[in-house]
PDB file of N, CA and C in Angstrom:
ATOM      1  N   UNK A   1     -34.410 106.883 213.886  1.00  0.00           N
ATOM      2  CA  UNK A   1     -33.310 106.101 214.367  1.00  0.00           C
ATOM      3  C   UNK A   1     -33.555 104.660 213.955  1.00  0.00           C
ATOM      4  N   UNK A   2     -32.249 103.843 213.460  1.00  0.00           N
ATOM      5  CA  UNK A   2     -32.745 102.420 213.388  1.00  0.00           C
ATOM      6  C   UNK A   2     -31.746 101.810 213.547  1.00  0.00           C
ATOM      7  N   UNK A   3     -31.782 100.883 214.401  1.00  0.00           N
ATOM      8  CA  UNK A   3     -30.947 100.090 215.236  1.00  0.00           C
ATOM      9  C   UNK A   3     -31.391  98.689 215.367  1.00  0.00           C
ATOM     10  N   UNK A   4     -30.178  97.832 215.001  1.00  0.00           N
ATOM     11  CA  UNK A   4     -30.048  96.604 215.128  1.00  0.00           C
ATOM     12  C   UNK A   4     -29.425  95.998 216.488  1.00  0.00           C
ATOM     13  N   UNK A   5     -29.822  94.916 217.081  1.00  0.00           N
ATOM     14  CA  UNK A   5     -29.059  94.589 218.636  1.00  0.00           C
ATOM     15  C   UNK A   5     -29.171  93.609 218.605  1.00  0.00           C
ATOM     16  N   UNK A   6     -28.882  92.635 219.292  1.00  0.00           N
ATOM     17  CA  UNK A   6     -28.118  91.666 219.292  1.00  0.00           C
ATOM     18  C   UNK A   6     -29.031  90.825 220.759  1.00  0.00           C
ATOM     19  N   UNK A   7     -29.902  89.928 220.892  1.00  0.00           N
ATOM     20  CA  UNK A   7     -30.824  89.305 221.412  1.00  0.00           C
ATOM     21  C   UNK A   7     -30.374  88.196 222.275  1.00  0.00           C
ATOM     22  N   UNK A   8     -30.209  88.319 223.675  1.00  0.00           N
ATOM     23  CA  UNK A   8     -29.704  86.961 224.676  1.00  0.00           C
ATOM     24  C   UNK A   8     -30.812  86.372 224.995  1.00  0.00           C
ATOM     25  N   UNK A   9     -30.529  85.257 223.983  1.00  0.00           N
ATOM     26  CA  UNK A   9     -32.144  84.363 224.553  1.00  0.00           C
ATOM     27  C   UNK A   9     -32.306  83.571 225.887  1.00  0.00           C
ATOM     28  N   UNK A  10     -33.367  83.831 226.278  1.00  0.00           N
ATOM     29  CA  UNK A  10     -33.772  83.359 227.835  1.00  0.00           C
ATOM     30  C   UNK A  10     -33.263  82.151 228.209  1.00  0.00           C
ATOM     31  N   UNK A  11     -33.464  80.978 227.378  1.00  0.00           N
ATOM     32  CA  UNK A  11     -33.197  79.977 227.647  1.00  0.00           C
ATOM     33  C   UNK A  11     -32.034  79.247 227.234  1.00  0.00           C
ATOM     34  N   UNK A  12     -30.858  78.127 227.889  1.00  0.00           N
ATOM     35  CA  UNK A  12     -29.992  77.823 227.357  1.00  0.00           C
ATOM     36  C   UNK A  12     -29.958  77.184 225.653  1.00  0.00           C
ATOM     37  N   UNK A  13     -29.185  77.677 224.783  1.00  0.00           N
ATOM     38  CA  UNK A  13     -28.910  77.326 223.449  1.00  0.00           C
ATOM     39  C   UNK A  13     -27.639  77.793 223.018  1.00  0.00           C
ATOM     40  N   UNK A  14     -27.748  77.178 221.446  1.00  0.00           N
ATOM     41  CA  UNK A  14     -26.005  77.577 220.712  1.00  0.00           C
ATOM     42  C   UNK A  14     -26.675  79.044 220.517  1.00  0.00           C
ATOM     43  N   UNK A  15     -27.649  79.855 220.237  1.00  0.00           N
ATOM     44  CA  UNK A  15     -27.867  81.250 220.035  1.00  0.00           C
ATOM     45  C   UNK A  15     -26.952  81.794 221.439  1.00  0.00           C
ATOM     46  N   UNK A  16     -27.439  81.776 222.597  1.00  0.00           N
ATOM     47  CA  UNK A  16     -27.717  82.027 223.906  1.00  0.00           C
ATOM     48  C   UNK A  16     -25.050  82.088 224.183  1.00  0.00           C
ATOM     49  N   UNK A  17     -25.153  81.005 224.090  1.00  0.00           N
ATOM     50  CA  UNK A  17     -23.608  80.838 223.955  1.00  0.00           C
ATOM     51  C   UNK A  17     -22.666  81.692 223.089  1.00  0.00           C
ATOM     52  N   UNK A  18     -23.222  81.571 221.619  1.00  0.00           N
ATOM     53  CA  UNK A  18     -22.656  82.730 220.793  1.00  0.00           C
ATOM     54  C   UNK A  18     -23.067  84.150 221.596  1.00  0.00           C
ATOM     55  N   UNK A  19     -24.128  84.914 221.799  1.00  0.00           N
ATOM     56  CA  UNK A  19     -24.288  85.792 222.361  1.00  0.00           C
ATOM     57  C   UNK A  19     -23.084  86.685 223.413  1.00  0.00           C
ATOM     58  N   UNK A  20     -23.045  85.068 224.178  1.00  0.00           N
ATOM     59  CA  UNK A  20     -22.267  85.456 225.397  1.00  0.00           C
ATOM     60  C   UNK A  20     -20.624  85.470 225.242  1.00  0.00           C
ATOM     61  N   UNK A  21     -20.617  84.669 223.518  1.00  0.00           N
ATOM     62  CA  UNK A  21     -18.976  84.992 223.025  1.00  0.00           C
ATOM     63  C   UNK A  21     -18.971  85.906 222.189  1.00  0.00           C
ATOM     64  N   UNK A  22     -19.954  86.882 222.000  1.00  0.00           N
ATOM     65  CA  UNK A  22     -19.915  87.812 220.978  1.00  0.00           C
ATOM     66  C   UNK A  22     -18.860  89.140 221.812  1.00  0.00           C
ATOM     67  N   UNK A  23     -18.156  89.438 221.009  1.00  0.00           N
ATOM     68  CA  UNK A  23     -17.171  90.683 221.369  1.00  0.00           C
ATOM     69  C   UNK A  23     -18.218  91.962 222.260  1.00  0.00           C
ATOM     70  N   UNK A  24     -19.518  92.357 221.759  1.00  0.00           N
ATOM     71  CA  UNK A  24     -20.091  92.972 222.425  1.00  0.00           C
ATOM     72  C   UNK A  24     -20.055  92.660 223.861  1.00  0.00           C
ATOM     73  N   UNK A  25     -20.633  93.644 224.781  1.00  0.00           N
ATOM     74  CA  UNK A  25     -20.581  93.340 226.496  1.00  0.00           C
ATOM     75  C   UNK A  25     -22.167  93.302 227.004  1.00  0.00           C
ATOM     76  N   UNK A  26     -22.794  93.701 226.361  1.00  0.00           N
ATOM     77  CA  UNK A  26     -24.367  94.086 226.694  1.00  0.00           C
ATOM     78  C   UNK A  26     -25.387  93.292 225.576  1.00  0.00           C
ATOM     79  N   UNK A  27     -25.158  92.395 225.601  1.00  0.00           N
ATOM     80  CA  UNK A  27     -26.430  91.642 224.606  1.00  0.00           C
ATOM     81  C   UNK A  27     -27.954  91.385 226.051  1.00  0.00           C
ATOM     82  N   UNK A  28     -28.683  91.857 225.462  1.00  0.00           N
ATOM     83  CA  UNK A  28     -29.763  91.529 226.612  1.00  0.00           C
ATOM     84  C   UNK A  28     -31.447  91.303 226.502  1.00  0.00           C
ATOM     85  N   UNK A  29     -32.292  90.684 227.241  1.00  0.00           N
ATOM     86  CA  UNK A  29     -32.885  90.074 226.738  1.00  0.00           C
ATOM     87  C   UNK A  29     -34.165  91.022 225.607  1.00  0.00           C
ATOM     88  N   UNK A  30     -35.121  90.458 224.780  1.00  0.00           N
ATOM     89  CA  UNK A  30     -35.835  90.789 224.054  1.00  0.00           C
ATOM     90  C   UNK A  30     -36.982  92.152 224.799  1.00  0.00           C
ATOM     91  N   UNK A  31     -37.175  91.873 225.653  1.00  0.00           N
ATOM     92  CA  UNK A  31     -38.160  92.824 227.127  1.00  0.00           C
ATOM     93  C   UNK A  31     -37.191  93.881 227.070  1.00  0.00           C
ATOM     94  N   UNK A  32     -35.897  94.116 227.790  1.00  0.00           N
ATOM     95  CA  UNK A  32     -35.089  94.758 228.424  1.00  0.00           C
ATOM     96  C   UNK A  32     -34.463  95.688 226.762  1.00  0.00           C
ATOM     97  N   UNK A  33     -34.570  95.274 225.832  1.00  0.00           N
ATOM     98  CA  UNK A  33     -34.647  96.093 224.341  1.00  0.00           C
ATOM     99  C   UNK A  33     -35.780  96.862 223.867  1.00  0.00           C
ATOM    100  N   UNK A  34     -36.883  96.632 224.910  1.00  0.00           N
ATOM    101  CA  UNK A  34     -37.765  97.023 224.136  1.00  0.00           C
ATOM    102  C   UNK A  34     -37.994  97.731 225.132  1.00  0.00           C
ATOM    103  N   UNK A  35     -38.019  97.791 226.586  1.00  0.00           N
ATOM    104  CA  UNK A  35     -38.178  98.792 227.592  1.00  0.00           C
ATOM    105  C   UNK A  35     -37.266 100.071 227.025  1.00  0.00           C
ATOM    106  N   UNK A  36     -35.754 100.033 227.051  1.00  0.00           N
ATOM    107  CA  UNK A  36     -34.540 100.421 226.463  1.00  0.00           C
ATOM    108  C   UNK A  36     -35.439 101.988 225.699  1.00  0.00           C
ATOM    109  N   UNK A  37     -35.692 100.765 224.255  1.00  0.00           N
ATOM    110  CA  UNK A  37     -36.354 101.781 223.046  1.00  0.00           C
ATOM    111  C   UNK A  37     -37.336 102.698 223.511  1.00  0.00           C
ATOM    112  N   UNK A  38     -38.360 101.963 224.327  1.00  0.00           N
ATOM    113  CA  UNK A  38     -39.287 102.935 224.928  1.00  0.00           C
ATOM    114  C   UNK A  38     -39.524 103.717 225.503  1.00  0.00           C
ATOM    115  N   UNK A  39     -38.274 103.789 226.352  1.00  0.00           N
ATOM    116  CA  UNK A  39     -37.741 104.819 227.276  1.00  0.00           C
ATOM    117  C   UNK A  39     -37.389 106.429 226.402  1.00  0.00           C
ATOM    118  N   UNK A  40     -36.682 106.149 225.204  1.00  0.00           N
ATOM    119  CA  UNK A  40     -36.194 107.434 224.601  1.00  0.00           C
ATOM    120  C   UNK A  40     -36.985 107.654 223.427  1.00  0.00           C
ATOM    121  N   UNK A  41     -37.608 106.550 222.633  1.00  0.00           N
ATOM    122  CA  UNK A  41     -38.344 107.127 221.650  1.00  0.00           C
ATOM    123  C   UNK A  41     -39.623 106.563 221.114  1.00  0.00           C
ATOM    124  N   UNK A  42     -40.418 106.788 220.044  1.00  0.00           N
ATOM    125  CA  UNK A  42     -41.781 105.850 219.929  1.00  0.00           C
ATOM    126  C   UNK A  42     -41.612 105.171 218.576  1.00  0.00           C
ATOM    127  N   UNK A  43     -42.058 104.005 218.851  1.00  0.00           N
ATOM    128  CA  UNK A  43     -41.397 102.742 218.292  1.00  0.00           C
ATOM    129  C   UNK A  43     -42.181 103.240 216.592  1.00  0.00           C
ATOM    130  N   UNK A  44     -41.666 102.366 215.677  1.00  0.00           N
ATOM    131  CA  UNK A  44     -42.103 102.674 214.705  1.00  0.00           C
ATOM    132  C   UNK A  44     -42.633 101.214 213.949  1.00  0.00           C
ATOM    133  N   UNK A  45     -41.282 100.246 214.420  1.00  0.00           N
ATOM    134  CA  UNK A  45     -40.942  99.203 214.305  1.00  0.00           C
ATOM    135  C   UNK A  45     -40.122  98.675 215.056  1.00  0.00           C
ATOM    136  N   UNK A  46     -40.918  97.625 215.723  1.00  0.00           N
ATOM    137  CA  UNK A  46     -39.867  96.453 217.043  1.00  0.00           C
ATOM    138  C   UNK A  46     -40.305  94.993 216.325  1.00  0.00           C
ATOM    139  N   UNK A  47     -39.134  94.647 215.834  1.00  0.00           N
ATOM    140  CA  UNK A  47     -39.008  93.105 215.371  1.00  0.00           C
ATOM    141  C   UNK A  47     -38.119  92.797 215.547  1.00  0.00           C
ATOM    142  N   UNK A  48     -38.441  91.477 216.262  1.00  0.00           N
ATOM    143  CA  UNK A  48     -37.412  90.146 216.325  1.00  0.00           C
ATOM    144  C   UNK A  48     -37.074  89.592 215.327  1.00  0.00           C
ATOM    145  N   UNK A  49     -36.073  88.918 215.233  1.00  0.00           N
ATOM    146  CA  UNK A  49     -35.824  88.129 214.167  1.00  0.00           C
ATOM    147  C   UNK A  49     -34.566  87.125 214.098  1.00  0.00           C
ATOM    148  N   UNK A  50     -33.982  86.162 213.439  1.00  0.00           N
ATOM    149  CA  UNK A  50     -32.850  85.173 214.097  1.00  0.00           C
ATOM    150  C   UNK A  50     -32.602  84.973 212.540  1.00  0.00           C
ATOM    151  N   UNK A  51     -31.019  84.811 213.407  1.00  0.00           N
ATOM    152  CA  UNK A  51     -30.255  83.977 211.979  1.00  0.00           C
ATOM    153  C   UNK A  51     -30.014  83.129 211.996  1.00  0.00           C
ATOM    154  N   UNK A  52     -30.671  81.980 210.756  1.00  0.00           N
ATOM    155  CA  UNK A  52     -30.137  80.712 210.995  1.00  0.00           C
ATOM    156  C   UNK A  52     -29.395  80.064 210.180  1.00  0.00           C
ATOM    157  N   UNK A  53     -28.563  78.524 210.267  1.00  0.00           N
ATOM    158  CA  UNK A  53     -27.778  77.782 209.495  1.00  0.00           C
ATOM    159  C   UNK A  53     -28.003  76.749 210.048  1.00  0.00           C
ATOM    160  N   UNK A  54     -28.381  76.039 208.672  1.00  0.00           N
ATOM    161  CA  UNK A  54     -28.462  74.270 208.805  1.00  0.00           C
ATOM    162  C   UNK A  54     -29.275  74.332 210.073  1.00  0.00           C
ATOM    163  N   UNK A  55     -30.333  74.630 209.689  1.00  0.00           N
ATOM    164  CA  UNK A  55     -31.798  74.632 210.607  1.00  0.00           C
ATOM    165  C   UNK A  55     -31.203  75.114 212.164  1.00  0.00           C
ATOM    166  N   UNK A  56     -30.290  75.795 212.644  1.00  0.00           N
ATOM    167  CA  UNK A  56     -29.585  75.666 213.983  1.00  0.00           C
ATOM    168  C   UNK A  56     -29.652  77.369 213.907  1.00  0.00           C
ATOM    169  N   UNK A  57     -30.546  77.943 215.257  1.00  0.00           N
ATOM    170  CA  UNK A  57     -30.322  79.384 215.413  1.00  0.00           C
ATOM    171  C   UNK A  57     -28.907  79.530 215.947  1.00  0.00           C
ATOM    172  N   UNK A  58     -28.598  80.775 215.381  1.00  0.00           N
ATOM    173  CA  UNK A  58     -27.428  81.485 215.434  1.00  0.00           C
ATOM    174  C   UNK A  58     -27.052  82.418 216.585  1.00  0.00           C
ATOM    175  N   UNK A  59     -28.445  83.325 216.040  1.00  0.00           N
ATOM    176  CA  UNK A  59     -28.314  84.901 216.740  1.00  0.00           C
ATOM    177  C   UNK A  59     -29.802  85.296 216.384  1.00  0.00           C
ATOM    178  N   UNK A  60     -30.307  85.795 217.623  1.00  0.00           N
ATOM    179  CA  UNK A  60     -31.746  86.354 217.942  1.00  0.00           C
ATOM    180  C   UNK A  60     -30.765  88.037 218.301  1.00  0.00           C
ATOM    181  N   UNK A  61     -32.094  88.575 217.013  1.00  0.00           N
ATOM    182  CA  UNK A  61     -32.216  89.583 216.923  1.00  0.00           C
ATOM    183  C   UNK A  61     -33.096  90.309 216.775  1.00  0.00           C
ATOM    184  N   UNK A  62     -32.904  92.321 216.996  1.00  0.00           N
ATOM    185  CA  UNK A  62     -34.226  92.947 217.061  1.00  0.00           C
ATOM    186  C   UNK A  62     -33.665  93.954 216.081  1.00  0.00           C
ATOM    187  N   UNK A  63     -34.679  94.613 215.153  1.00  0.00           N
ATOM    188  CA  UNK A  63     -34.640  95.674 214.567  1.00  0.00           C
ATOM    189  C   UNK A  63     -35.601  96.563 214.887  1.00  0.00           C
ATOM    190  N   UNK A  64     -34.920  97.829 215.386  1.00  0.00           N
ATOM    191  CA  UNK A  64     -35.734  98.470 215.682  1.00  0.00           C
ATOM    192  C   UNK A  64     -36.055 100.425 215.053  1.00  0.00           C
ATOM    193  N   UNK A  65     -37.259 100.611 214.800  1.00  0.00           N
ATOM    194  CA  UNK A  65     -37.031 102.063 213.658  1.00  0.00           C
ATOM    195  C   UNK A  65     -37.967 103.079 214.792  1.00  0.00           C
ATOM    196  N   UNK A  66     -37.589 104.198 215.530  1.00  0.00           N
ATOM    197  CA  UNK A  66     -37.992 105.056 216.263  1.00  0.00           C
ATOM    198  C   UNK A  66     -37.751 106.186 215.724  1.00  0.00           C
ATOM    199  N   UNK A  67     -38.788 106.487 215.987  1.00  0.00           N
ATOM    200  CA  UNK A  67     -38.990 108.460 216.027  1.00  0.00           C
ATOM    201  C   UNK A  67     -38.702 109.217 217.235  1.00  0.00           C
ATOM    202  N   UNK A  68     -38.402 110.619 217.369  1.00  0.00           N
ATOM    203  CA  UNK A  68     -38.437 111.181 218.599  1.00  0.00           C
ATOM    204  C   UNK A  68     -39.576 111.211 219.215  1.00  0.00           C
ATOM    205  N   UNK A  69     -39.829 111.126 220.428  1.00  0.00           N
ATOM    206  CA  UNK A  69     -40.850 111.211 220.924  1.00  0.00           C
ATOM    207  C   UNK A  69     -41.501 112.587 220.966  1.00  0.00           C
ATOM    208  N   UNK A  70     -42.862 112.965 220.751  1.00  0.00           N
ATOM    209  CA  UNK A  70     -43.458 114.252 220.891  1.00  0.00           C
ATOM    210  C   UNK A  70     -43.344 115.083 222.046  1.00  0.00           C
TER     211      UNK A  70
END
């Protein structure tokens, strides 16, 4: 499985604002994605990662690559 999501950063920012105007309903924090993943499968790959412009984060994000669990 590999899944991209969409990261509400903890603290107030323009990331944190876009998040909360993003059409999605469930952006949530970096912990609560990774509990999520862990719950149904074993991680393969959990990375963060952000998009930026003109040095200004955008959007904190996670990619994540799971296997079924045994």
């Amino acid at each position: 499985m590999h899944v991209i999501e969409l990261v509400m950063p903890e603290r107030k920012c323009l990331a944190r604002w876009l998040a909360r105007s993003d059409r999605g309903n469930h952006p949530r924090p970096l912990r609560c994605w990774q509990a999520i993943f862990a719950e149904h499968f074993q991680a393969v790959v959990f990375e963060p990662y952000t998009i930026q412009m003109l040095g200004g984060k955008l959007w904190n994000l996670v990619y994540f690559k799971g296997r079924s669990k045994p």
